[in-house]
C-alpha atoms as a PDB file:
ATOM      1  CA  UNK A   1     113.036 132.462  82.872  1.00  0.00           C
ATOM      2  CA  UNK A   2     112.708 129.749  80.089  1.00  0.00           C
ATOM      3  CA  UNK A   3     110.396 126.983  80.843  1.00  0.00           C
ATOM      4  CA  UNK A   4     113.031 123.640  80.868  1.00  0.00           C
ATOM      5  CA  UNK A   5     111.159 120.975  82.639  1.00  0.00           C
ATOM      6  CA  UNK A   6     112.165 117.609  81.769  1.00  0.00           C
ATOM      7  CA  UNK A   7     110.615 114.299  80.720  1.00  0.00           C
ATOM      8  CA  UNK A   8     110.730 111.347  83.278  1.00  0.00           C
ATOM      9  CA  UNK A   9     112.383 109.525  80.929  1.00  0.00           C
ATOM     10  CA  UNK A  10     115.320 112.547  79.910  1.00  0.00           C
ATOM     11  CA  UNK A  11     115.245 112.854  84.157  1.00  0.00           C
ATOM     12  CA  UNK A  12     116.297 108.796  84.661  1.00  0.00           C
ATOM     13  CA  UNK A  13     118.627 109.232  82.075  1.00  0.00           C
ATOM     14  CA  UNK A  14     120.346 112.164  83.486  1.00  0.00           C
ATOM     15  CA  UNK A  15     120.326 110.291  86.899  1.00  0.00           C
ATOM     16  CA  UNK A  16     122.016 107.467  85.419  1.00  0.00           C
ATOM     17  CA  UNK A  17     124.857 108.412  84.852  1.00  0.00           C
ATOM     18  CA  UNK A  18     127.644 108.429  87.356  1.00  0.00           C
ATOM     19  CA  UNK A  19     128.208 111.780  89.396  1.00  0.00           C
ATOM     20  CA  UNK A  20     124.246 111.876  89.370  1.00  0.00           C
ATOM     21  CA  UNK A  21     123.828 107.980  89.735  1.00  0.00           C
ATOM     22  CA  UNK A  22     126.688 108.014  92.735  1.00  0.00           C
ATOM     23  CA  UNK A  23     124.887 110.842  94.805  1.00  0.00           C
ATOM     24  CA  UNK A  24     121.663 109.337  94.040  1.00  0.00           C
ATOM     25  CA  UNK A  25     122.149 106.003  95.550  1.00  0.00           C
ATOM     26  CA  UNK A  26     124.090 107.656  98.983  1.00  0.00           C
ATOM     27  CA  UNK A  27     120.802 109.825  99.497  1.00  0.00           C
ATOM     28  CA  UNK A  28     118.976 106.695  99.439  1.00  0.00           C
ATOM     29  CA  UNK A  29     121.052 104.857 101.571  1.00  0.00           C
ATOM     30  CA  UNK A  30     120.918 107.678 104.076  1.00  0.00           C
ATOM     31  CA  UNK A  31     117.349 108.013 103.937  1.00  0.00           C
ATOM     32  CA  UNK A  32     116.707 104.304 104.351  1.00  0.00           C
ATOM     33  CA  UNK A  33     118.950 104.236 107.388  1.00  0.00           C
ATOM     34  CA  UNK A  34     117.528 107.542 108.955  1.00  0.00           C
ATOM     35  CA  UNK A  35     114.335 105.813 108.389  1.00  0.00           C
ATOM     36  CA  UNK A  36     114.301 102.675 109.816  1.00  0.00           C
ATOM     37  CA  UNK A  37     116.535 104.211 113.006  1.00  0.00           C
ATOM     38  CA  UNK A  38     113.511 106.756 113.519  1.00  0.00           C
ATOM     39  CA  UNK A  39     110.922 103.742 113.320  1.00  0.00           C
ATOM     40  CA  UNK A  40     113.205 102.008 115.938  1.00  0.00           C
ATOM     41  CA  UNK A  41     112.750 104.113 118.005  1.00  0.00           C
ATOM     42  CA  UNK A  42     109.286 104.711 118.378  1.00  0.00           C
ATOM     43  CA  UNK A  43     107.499 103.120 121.289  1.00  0.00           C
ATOM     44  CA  UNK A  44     104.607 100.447 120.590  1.00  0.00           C
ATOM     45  CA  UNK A  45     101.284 102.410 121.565  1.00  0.00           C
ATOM     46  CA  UNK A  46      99.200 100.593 124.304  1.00  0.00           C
ATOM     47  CA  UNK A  47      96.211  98.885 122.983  1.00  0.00           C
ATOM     48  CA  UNK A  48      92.707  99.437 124.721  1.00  0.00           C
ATOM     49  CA  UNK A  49      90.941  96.213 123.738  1.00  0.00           C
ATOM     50  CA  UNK A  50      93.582  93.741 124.230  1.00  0.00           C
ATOM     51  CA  UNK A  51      93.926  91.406 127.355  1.00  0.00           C
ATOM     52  CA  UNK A  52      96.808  92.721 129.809  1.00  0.00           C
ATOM     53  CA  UNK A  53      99.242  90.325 129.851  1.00  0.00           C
ATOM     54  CA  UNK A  54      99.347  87.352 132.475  1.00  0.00           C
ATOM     55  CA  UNK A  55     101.215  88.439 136.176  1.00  0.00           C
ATOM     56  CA  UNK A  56     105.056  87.625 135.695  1.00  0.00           C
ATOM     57  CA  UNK A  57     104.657  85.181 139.201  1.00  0.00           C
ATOM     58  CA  UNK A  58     102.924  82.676 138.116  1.00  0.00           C
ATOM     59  CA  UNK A  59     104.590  79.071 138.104  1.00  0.00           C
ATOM     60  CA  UNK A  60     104.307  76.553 135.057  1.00  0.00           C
ATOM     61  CA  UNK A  61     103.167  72.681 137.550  1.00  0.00           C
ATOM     62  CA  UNK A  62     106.685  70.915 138.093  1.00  0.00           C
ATOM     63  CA  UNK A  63     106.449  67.450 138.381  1.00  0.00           C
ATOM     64  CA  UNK A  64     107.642  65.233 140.561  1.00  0.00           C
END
């Protein structure tokens, strides 16, 4: 095997150009979107030192 590693600049110039720059930019896209679906759907964690939150039946004074 011969040794051809590349620069990082030869690499961004061989992903710039358009069959490379084309599948670069859809893997992105589809890793942003699987991303921010995966952190939407993660459920808050309960906090131990924080307050609970006030009961749901209590009344704001009405006037009259």
């Amino acid at each position: 095997m011969s040794d051809q590693s590349m620069s990082p600049r030869e690499l961004l110039q061989w992903a710039m150009k358009p069959p490379q720059a084309y599948v670069l930019y859809l893997l992105c896209v589809v890793l942003v979107g699987g991303l921010s679906f995966y952190v939407g759907t993660m459920k808050p964690r309960a906090h131990a030192g924080l307050a609970p939150p006030p009961p749901a039946n209590v009344n704001a004074p009405r006037s009259q």
